[in-house]
C-alpha atoms as a PDB file:
ATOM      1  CA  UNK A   1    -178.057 -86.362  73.526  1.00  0.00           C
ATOM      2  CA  UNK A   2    -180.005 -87.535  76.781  1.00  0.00           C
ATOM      3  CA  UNK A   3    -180.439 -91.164  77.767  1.00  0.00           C
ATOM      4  CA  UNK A   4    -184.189 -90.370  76.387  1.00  0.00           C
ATOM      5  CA  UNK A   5    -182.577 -90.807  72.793  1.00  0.00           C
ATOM      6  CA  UNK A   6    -179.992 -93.810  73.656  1.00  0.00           C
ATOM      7  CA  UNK A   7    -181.319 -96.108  71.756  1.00  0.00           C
ATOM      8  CA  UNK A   8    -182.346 -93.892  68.374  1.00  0.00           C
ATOM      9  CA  UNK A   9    -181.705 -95.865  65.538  1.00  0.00           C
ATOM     10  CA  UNK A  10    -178.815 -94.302  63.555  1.00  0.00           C
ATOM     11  CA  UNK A  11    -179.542 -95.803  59.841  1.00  0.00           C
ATOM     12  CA  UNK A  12    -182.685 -96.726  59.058  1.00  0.00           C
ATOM     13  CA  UNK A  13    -183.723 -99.333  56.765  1.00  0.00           C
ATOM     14  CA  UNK A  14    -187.103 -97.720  54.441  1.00  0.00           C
ATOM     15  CA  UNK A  15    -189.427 -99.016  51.931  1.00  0.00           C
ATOM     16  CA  UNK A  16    -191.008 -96.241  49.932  1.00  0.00           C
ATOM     17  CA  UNK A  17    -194.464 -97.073  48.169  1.00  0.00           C
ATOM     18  CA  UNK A  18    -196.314 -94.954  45.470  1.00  0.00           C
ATOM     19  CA  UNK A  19    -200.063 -95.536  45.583  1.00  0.00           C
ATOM     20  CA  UNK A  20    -201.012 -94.135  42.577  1.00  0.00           C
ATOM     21  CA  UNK A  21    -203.118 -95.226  39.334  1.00  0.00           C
ATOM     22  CA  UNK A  22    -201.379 -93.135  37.032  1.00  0.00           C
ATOM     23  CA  UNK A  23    -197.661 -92.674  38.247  1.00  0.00           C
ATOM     24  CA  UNK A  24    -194.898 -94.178  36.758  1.00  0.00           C
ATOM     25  CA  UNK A  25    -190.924 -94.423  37.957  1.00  0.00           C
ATOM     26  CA  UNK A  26    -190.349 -91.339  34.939  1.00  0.00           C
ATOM     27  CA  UNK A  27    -192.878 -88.987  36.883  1.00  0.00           C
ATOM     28  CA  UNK A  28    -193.046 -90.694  40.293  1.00  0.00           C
ATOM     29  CA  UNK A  29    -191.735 -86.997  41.580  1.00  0.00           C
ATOM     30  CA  UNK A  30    -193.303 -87.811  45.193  1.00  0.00           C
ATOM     31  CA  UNK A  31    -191.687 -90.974  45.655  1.00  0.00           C
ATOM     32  CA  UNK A  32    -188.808 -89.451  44.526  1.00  0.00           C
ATOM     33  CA  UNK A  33    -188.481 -86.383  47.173  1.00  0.00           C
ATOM     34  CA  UNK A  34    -188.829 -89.110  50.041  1.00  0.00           C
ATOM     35  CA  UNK A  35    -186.614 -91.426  48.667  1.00  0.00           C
ATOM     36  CA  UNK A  36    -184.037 -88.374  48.774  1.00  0.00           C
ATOM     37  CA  UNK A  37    -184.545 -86.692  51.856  1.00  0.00           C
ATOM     38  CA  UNK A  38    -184.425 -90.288  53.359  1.00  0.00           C
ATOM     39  CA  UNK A  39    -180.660 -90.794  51.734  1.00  0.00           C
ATOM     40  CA  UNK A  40    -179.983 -87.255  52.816  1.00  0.00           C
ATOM     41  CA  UNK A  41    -180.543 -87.650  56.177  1.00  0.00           C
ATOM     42  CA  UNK A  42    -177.975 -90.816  55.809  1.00  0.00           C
ATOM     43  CA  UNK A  43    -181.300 -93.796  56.001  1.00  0.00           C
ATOM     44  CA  UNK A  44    -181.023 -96.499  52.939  1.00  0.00           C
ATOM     45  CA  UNK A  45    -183.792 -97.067  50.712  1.00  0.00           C
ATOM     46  CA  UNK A  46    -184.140-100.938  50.603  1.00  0.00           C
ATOM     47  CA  UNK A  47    -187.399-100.841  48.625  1.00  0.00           C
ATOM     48  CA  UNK A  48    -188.888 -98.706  46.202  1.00  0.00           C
ATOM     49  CA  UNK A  49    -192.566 -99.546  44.286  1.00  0.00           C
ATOM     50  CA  UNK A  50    -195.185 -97.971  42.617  1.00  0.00           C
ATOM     51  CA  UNK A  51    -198.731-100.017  43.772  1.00  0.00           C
ATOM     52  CA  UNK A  52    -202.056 -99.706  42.229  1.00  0.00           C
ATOM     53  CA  UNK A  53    -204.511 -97.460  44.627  1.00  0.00           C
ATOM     54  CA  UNK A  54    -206.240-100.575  45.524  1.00  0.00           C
ATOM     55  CA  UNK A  55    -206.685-101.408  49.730  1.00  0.00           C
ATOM     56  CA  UNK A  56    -205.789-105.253  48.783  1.00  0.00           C
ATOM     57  CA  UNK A  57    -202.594-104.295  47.101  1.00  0.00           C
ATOM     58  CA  UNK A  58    -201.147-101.555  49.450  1.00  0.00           C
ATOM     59  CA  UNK A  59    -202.410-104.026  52.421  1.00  0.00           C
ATOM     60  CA  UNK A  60    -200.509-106.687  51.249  1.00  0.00           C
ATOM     61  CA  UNK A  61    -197.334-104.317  50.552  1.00  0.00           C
ATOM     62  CA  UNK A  62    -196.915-103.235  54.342  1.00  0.00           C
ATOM     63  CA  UNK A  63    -198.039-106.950  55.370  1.00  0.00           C
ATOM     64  CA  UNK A  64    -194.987-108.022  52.778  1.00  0.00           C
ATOM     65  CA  UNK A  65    -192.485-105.511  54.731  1.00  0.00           C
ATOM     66  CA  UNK A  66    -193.531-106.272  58.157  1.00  0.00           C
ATOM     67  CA  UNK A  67    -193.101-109.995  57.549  1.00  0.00           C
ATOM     68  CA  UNK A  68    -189.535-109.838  56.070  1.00  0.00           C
ATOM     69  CA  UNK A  69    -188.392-108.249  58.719  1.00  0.00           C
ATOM     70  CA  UNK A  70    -185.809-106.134  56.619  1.00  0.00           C
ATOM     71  CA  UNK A  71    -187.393-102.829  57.031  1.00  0.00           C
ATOM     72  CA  UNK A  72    -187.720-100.635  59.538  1.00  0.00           C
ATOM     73  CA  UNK A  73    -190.178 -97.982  58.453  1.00  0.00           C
ATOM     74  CA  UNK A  74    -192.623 -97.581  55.348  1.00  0.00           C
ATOM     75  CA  UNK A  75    -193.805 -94.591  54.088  1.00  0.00           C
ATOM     76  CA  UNK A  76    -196.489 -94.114  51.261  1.00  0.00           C
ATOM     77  CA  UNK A  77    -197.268 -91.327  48.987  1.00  0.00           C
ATOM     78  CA  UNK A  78    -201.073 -91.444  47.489  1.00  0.00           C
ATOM     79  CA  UNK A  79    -204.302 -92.472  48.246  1.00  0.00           C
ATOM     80  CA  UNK A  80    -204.811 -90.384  51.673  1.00  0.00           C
ATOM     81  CA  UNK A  81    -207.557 -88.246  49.993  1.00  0.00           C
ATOM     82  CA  UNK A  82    -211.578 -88.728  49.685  1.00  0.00           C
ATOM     83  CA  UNK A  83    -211.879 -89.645  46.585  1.00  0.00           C
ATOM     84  CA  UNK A  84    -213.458 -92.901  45.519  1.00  0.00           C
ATOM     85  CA  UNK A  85    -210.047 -94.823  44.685  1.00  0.00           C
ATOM     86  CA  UNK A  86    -208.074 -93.174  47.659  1.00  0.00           C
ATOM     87  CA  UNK A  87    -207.639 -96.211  49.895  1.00  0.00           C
ATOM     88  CA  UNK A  88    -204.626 -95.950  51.481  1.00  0.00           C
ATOM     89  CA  UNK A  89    -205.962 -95.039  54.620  1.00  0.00           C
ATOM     90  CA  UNK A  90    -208.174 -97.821  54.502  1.00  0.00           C
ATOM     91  CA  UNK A  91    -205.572-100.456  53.689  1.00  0.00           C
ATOM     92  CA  UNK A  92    -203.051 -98.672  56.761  1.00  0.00           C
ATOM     93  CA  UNK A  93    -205.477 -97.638  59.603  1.00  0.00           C
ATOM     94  CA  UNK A  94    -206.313-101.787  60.506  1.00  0.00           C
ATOM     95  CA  UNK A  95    -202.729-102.842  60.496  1.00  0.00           C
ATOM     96  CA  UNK A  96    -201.520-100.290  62.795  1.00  0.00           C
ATOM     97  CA  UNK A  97    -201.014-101.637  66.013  1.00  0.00           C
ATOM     98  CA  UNK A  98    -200.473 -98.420  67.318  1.00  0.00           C
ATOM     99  CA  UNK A  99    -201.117 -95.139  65.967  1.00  0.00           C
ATOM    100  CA  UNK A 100    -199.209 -91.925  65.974  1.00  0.00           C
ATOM    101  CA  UNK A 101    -202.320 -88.990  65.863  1.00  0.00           C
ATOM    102  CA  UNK A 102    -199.679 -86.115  66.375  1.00  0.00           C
ATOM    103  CA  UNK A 103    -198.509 -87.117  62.597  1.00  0.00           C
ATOM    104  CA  UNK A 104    -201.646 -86.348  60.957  1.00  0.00           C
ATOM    105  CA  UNK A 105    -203.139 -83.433  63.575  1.00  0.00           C
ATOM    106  CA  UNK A 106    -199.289 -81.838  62.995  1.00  0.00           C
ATOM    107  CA  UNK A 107    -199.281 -82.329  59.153  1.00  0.00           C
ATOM    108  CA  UNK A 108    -202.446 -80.994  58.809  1.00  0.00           C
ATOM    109  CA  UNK A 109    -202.043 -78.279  60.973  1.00  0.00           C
ATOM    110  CA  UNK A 110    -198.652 -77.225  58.692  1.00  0.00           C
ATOM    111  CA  UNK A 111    -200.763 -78.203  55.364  1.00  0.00           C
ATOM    112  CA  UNK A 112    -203.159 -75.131  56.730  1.00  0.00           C
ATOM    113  CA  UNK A 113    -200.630 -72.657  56.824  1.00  0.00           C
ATOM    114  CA  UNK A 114    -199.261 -73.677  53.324  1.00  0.00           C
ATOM    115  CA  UNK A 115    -202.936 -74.905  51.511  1.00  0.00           C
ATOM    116  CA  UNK A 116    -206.048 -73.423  53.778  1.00  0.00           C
ATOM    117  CA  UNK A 117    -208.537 -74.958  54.593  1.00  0.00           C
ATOM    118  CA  UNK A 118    -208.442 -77.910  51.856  1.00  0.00           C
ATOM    119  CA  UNK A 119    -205.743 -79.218  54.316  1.00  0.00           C
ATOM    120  CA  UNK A 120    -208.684 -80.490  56.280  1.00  0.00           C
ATOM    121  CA  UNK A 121    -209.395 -83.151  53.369  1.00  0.00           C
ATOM    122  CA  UNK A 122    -206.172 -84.987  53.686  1.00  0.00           C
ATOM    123  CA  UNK A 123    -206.196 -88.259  55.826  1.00  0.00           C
ATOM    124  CA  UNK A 124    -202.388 -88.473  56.587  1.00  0.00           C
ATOM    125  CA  UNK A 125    -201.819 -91.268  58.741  1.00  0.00           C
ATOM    126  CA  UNK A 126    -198.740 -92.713  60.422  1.00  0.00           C
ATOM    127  CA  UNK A 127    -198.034 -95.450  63.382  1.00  0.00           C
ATOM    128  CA  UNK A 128    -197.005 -98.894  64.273  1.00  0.00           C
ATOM    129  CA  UNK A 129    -197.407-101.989  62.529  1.00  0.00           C
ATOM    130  CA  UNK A 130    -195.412-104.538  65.147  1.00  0.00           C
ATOM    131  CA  UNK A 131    -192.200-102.588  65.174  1.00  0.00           C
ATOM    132  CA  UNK A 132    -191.916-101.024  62.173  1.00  0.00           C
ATOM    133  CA  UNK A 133    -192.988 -97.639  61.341  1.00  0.00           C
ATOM    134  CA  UNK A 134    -195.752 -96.695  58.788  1.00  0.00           C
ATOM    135  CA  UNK A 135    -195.978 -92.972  57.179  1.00  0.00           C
ATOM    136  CA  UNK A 136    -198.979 -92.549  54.811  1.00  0.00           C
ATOM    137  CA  UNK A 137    -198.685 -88.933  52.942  1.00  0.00           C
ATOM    138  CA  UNK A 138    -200.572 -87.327  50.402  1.00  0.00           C
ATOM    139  CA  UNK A 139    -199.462 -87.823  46.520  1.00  0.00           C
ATOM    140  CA  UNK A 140    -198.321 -84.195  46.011  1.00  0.00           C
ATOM    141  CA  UNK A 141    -194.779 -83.608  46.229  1.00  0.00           C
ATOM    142  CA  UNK A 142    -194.878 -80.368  48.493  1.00  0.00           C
ATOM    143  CA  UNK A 143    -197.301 -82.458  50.677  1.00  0.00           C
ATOM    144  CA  UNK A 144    -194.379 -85.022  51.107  1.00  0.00           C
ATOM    145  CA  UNK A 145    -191.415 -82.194  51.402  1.00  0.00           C
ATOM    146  CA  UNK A 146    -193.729 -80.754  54.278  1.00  0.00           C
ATOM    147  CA  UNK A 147    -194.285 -83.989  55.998  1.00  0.00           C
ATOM    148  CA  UNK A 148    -190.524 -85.350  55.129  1.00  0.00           C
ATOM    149  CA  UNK A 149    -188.857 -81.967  56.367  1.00  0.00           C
ATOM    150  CA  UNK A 150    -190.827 -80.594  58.988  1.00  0.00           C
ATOM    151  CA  UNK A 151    -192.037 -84.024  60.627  1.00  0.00           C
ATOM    152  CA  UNK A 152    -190.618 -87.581  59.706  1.00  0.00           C
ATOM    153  CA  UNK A 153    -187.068 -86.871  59.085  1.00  0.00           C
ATOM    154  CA  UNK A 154    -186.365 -85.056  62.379  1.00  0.00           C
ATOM    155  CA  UNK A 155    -187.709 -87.771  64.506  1.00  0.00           C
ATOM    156  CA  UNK A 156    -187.903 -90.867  62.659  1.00  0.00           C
ATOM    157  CA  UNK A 157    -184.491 -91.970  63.955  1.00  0.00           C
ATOM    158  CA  UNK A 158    -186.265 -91.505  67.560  1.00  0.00           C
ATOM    159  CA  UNK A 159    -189.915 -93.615  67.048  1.00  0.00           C
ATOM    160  CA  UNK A 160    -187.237 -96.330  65.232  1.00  0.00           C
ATOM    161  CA  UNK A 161    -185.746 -97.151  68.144  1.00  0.00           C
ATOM    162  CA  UNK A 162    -188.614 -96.545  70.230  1.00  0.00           C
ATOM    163  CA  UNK A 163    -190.231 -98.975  68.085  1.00  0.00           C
ATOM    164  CA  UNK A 164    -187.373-101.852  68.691  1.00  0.00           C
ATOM    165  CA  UNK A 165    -187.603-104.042  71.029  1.00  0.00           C
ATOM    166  CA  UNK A 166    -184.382-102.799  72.842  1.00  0.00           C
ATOM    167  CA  UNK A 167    -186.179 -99.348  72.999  1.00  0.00           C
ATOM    168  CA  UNK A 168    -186.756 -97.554  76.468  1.00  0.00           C
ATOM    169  CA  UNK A 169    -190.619 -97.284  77.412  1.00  0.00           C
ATOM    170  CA  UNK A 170    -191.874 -93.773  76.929  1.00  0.00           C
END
């Protein structure tokens, strides 16, 4: 490991949020594949909730994490779609203070090759709100494998302690 990943954060504190009108903890099986592949890759799930698909709500959520200071990265399943009640992406895209575009140009890009071209519809977003980390997926469960294997769980060790205030400038 180079001095470029010195100061990757090792164990990373995660919140894991639901948006969904319908889902329930007994067939929350998105929230679920995160909340594993997080503990699999040796991060600790310090939050887990299931929030209404309402901006207001999953606004508030983040704004509730960011505050307490007690998580290091967020990541949502639900809500990134066009639909009238998908609102995630409204709720995320004015707290970020700085957004990652590779997330959602990357996961779309992989959604292609699994999907075709309905990939196109999904508004995955991820980036910074102060210092902590914010992953907003789609509400299938392949959608969130894909984004968990192939894209957040490889590097979210790296943008963590990027994202800390001890982390070198990039």
């Amino acid at each position: 490991m180079g001095a470029h990943h010195a100061a990757d954060a090792r164990r990373i504190r995660c919140a894991v949020v639901t948006v969904s009108d319908t889902r329930t903890p007994d067939n929350d099986t998105s929230g679920n594949e995160i909340r594993s592949r997080l503990e699999a890759a040796g991060h600790v799930v310090v939050a887990s909730k299931i929030v209404r698909d309402e901006a207001a709500l999953v606004r508030r959520e983040i704004e509730q994490h960011a505050a307490s200071g007690l998580v290091d990265a967020v990541l949502l399943t639900g809500g990134t779609g066009i639909a009238a009640r998908d609102t995630t992406f409204e709720a995320i895209s004015t707290l970020l203070t700085k957004t990652i575009d590779g997330f959602g140009e990357l996961f779309r890009m992989l959604s292609y090759e699994e999907i075709g071209s309905a990939a196109m519809l999904s508004r995955a977003v991820a980036g910074l709100c102060g210092e902590m980390a914010v992953f907003s997926m789609p509400g299938s469960t392949a959608a969130c494998r894909l984004a968990m294997e192939k894209l957040i769980v490889p590097q979210l060790p790296h943008l963590v302690g990027l994202a800390g205030a001890g982390g070198p400038a990039t």
